[in-house]
C-alpha atoms as a PDB file:
ATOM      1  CA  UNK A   1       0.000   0.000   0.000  1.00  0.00           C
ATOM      2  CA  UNK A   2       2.715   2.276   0.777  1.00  0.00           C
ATOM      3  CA  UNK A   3       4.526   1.343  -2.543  1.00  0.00           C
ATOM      4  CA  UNK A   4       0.904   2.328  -4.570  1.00  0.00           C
ATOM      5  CA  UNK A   5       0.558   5.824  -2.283  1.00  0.00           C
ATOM      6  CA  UNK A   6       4.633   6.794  -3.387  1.00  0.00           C
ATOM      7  CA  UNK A   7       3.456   5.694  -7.204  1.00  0.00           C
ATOM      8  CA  UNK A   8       0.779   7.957  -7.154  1.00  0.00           C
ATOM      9  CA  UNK A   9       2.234  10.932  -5.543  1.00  0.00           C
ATOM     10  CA  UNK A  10       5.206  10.235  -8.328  1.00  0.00           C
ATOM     11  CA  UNK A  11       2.482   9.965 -10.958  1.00  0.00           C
ATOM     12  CA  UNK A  12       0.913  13.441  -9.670  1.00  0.00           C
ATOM     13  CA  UNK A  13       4.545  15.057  -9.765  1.00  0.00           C
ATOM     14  CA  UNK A  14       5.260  13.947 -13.363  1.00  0.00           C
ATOM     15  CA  UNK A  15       1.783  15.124 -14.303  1.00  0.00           C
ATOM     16  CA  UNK A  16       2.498  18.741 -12.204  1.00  0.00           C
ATOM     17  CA  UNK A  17       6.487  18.360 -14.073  1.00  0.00           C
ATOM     18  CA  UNK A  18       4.461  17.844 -17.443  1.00  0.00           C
ATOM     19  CA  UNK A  19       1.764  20.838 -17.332  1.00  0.00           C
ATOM     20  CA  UNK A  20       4.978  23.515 -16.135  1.00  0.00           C
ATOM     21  CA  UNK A  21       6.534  22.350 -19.210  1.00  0.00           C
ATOM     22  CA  UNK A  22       4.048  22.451 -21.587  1.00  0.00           C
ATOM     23  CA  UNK A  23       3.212  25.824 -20.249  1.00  0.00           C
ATOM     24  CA  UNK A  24       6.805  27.014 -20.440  1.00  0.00           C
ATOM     25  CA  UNK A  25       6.987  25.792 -23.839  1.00  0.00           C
ATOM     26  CA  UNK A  26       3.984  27.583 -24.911  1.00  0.00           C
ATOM     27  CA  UNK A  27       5.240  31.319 -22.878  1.00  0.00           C
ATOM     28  CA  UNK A  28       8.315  30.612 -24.449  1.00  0.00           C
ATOM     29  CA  UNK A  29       7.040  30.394 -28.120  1.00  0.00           C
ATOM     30  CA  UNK A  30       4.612  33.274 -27.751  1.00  0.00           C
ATOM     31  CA  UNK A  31       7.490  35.396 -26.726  1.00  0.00           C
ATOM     32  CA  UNK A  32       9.723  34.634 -29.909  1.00  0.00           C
ATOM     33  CA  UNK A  33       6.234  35.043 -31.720  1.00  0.00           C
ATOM     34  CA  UNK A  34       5.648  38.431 -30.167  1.00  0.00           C
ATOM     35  CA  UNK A  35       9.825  39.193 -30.953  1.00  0.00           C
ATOM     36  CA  UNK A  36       9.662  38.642 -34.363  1.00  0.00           C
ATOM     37  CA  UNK A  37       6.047  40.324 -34.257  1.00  0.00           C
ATOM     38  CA  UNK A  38       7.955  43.515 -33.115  1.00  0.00           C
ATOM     39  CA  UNK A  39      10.489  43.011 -35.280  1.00  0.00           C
ATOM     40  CA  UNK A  40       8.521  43.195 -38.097  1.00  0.00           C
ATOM     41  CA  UNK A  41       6.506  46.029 -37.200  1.00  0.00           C
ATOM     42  CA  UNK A  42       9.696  47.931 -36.633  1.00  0.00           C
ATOM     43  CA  UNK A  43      10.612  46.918 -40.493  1.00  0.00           C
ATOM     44  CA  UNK A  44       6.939  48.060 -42.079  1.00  0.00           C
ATOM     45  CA  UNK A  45       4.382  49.791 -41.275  1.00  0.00           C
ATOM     46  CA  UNK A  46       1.098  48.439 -42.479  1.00  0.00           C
ATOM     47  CA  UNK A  47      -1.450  50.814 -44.478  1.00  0.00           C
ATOM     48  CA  UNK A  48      -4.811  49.954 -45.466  1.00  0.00           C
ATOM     49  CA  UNK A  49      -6.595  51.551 -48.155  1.00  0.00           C
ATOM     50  CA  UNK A  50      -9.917  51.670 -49.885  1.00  0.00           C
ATOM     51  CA  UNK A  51     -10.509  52.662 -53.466  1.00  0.00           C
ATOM     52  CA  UNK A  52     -14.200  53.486 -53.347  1.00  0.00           C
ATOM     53  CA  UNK A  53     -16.100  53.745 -56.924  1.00  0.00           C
ATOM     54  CA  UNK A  54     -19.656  55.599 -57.019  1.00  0.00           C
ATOM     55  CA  UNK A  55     -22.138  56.857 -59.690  1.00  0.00           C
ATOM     56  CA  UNK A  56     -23.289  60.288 -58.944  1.00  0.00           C
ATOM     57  CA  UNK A  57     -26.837  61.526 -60.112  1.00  0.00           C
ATOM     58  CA  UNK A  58     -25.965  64.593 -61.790  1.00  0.00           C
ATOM     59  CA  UNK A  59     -27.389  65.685 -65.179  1.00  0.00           C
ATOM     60  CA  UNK A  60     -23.548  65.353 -67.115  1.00  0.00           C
ATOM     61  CA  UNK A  61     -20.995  63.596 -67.128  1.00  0.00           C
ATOM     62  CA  UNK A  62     -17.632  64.310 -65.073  1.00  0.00           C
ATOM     63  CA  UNK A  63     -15.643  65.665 -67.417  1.00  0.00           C
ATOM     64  CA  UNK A  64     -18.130  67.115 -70.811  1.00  0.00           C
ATOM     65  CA  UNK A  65     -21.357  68.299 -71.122  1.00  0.00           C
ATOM     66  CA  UNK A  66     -23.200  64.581 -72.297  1.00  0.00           C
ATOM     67  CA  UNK A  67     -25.957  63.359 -70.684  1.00  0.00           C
ATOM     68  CA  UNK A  68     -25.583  61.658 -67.710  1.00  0.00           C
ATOM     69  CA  UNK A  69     -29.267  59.712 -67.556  1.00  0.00           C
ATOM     70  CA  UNK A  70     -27.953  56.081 -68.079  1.00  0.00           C
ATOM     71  CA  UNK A  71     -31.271  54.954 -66.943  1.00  0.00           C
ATOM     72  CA  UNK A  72     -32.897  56.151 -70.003  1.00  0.00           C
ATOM     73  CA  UNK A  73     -30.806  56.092 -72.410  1.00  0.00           C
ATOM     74  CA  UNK A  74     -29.720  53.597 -75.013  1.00  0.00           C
ATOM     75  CA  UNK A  75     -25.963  51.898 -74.950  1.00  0.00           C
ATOM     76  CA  UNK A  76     -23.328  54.138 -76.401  1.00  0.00           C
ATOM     77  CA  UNK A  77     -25.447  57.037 -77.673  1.00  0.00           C
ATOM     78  CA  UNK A  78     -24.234  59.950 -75.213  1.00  0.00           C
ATOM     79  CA  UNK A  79     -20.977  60.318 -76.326  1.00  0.00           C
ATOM     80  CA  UNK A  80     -17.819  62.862 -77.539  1.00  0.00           C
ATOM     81  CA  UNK A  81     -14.169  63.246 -78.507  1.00  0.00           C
ATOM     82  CA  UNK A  82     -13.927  64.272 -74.678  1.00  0.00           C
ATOM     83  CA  UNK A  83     -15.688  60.935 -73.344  1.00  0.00           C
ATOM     84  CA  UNK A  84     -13.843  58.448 -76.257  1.00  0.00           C
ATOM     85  CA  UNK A  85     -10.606  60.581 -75.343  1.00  0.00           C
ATOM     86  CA  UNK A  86      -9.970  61.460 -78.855  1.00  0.00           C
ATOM     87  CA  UNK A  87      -6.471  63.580 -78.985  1.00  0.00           C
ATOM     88  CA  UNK A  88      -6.794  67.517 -78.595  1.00  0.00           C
ATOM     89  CA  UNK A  89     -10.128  67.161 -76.763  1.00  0.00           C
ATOM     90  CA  UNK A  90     -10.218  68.884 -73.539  1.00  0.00           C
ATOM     91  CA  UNK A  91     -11.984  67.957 -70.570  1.00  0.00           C
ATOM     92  CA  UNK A  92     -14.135  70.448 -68.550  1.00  0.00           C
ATOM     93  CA  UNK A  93     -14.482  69.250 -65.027  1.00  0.00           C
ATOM     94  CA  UNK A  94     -18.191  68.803 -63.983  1.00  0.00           C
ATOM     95  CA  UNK A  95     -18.839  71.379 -60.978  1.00  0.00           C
ATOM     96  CA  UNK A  96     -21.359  69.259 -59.400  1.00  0.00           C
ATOM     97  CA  UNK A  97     -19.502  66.454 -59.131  1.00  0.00           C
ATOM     98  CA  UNK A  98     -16.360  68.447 -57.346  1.00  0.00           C
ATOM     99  CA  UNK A  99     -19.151  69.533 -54.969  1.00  0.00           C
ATOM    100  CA  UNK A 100     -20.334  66.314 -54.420  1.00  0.00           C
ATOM    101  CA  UNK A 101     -17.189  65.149 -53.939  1.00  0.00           C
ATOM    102  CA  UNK A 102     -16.278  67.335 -51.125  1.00  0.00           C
ATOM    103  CA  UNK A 103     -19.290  67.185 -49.545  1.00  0.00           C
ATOM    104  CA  UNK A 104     -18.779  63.423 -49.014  1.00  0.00           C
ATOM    105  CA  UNK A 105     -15.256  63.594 -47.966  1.00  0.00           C
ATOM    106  CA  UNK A 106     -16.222  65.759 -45.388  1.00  0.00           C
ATOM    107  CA  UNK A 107     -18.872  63.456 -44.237  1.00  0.00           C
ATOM    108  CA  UNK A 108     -16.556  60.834 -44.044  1.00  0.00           C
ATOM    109  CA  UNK A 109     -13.837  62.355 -42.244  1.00  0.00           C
ATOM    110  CA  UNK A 110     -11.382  62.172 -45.439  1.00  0.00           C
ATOM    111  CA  UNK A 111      -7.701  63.009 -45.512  1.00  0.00           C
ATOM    112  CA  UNK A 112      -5.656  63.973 -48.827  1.00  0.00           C
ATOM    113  CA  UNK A 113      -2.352  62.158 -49.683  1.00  0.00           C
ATOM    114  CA  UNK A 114      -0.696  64.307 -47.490  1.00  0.00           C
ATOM    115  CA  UNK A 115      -2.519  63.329 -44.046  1.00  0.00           C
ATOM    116  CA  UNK A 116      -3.820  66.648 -43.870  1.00  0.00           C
ATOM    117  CA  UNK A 117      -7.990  67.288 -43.370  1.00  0.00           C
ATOM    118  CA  UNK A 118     -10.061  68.061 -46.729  1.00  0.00           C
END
């Protein structure tokens, strides 16, 4: 009996030996994770960016005077040299659309290239 009460004690030790390693084995690896974690974050610096595409409903198009109305209109049928970008044509930026523009980046909290508030 004495012999099964020092086996059991042993077993309980090797089981207690067991669970410190296996937890110092897993502190230890999530500290070389969280090492080269830093290290990388010291190397880049991560940015995330959106690209956001929209169709405004103005009455032209951004950057000529065709009719904007894609609703009601049949395929292909407002168009010009500006729109086809045919060489020499000059675009005319669509005033509406740079005040819609604004009035959404505002909205949204927007910042230009530079970090800076619109």
């Amino acid at each position: 009996m004495n012999f099964l009460l020092k086996v059991n004690k042993k077993k309980e030790e090797d089981k207690k030996a067991l669970k410190l390693f296996l937890n110092f084995n897993s502190v230890k690896q999530k500290f070389y994770e969280r090492k080269e974690k830093q290290k990388m974050s010291m190397e880049y610096e991560t940015v995330i960016g959106l690209e956001v595409h929209c169709q405004l409903k103005t009455k032209t198009k951004v950057w000529c005077s065709c009719n904007a109305d894609y609703d009601n209109e049949v395929p292909n049928v407002s168009t010009c040299p500006i729109c086809t970008g045919q060489p020499g044509a000059l675009p005319k930026l669509n005033e509406e659309v740079l005040n819609y523009a604004i009035k959404a980046a505002l909205a949204l909290d927007c910042k230009n290239q530079w970090g800076k508030p619109v």
